[in-house]
Protein backbone atom coordinates (compact mmCIF):
# COMPACT_ATOMS: atom_id res chain seq x y z
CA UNK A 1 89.01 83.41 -81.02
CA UNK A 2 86.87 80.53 -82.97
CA UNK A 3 83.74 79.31 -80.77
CA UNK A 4 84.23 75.84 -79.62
CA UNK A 5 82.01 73.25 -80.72
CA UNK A 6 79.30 71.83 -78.43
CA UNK A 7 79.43 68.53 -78.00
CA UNK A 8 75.99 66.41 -78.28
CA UNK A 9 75.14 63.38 -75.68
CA UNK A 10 72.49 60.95 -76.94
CA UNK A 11 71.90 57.52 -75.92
CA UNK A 12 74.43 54.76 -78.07
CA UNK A 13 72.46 52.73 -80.54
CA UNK A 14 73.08 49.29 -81.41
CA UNK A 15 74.69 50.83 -84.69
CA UNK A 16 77.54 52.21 -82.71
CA UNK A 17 79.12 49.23 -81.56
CA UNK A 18 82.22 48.95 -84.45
CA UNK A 19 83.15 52.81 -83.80
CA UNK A 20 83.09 52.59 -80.10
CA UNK A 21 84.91 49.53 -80.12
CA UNK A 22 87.80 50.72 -82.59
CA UNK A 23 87.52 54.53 -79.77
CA UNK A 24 87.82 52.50 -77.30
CA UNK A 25 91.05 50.07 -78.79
CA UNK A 26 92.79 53.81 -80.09
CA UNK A 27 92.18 55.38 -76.02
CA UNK A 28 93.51 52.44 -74.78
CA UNK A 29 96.29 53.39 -72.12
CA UNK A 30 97.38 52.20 -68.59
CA UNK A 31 96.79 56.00 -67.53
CA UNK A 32 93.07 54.85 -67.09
CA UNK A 33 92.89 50.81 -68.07
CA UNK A 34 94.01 47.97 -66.25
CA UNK A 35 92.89 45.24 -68.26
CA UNK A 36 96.29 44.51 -71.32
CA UNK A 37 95.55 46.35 -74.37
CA UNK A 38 92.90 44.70 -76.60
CA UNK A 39 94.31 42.34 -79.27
CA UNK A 40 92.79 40.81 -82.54
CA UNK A 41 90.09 39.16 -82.63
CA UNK A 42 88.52 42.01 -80.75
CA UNK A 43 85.76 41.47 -78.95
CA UNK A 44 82.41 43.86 -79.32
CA UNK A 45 82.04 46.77 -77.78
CA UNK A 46 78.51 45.88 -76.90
CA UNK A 47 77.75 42.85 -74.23
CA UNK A 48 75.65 41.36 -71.54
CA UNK A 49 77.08 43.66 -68.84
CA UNK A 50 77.45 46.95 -71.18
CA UNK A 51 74.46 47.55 -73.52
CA UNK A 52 73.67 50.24 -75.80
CA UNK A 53 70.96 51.15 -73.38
CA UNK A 54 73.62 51.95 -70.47
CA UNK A 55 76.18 54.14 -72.65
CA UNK A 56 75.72 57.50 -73.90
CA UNK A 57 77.89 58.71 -76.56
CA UNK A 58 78.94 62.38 -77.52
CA UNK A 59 79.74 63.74 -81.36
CA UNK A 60 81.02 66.46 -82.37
CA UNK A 61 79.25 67.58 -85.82
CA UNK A 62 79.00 64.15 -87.28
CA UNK A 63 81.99 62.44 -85.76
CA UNK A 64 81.48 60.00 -82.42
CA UNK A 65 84.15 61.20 -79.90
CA UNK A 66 83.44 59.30 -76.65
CA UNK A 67 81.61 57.35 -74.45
CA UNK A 68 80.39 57.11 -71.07
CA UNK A 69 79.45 53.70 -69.48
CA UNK A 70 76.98 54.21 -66.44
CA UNK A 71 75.61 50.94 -64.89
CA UNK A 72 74.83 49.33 -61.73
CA UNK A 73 78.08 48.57 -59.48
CA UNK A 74 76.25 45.13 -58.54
CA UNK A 75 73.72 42.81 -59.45
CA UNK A 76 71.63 43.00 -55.70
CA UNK A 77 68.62 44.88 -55.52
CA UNK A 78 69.69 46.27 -52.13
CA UNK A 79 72.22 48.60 -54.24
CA UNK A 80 69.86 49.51 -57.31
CA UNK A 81 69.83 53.22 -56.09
CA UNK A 82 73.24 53.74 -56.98
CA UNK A 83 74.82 53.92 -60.79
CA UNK A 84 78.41 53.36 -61.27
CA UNK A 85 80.23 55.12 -64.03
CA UNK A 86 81.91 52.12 -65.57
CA UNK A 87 84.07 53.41 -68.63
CA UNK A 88 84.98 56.82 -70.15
CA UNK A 89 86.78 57.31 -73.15
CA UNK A 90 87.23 60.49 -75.08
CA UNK A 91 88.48 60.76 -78.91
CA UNK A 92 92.36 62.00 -78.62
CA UNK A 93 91.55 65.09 -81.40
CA UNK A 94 88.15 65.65 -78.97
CA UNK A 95 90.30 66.19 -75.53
CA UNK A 96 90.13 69.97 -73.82
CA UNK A 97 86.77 70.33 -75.89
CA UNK A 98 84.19 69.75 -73.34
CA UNK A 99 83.81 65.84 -74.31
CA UNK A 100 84.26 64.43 -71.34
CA UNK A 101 82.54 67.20 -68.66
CA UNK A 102 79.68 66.86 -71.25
CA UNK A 103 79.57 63.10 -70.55
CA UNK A 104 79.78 63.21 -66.90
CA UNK A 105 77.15 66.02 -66.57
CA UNK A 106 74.49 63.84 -68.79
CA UNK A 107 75.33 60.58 -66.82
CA UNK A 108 74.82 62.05 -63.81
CA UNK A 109 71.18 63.23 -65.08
CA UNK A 110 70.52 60.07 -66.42
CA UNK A 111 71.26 58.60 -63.19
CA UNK A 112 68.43 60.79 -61.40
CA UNK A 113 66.27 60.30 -64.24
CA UNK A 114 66.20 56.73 -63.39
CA UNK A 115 65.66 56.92 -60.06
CA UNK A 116 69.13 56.62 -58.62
CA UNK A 117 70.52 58.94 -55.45
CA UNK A 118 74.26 58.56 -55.96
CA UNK A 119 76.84 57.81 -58.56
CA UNK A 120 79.86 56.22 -57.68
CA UNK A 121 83.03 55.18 -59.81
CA UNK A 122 86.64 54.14 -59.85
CA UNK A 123 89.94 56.10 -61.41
CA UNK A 124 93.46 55.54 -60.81
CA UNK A 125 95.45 57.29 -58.96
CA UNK A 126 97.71 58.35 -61.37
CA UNK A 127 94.71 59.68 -63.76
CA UNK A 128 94.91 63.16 -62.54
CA UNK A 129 93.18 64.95 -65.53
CA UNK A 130 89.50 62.46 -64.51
CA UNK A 131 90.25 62.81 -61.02
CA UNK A 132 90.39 66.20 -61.41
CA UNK A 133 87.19 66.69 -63.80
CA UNK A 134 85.15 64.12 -61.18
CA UNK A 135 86.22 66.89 -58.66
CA UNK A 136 85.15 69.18 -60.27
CA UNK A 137 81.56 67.89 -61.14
CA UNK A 138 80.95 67.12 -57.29
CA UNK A 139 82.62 64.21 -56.71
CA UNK A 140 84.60 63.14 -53.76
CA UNK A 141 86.89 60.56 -52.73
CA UNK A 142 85.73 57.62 -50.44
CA UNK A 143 88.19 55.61 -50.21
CA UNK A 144 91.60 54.05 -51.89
CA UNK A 145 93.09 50.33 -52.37
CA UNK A 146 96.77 51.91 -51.95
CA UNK A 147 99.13 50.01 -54.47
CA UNK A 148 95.93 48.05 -56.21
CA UNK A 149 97.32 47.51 -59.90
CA UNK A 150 100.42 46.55 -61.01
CA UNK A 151 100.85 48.46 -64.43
CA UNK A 152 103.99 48.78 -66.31
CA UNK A 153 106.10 47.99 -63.51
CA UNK A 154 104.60 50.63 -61.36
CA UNK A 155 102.24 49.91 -58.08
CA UNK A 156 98.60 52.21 -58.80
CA UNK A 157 96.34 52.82 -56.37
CA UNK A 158 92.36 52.61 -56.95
CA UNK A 159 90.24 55.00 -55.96
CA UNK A 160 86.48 55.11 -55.14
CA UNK A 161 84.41 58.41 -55.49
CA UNK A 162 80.68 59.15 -55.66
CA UNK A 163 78.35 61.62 -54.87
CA UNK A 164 74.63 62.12 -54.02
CA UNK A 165 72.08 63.27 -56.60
């Protein structure tokens, strides 16, 4: 059986923005995004809120396949000890390689790294393959907005998770 390859987490560069932006437009699905699906003229991937120095990306050999956003969930300095994973996307030929675990793992050392003691995100209800991999890194469910989104015709709830560093 052929050794998987290992996927490598460094911080994004400023230089990423036009492949994470066209990752993030080809992941695009309602299993994970509630916002419509991006249309011309796109808008960068980089912004005010999500900046190069708040996403890590992960390649495989020499080929970017996904991204982890980890910022704060608010602007008060009452709730700067917490980091909020804010966007994950993983490259469709990169999926059941490690991609994403590899993400969450380094975000979640990041997060210490700067001083944080828990990290706390949303998922959809229906997105049982993250809910599942969140689970499995240590994170729990805190609470649900039953029936939250209204996607494709069908009620989603939200769900909140975190866990302590």
């Amino acid at each position: 059986m052929p050794e998987l390859p290992v996927p490598r987490i460094r911080a994004a560069r400023p230089g990423d923005d036009g492949e994470l932006a066209l990752l993030d437009r080809l992941t695009w699905s309602h299993l994970h995004a509630v916002m419509p699906e991006p249309q011309p003229p796109y808008r960068p991937f980089f912004s005010e809120r999500h900046t190069p120095e708040d996403c890590l990306v992960a390649e495989l050999g020499d080929r970017l396949a996904g991204y982890l956003h980890l910022g704060f969930p608010t602007p008060l300095d009452s709730n700067r000890h917490v980091r909020q994973i804010q966007g994950l996307a993983v490259a469709e030929e990169a999926r059941g390689l490690g991609v994403g675990r590899a993400l969450v793992r380094a975000a979640v050392e990041e997060a210490r790294r700067r001083g944080a003691r828990r990290v706390t995100l949303r998922v959809l209800g229906h997105n049982t393959p993250a809910r599942a991999l969140y689970e499995a890194e240590g994170f729990v469910v805190e609470g649900i907005l039953p029936e939250e989104f209204l996607l494709d015709g069908t009620y989603v709830d939200d769900v909140f998770m975190g866990r302590f560093l």
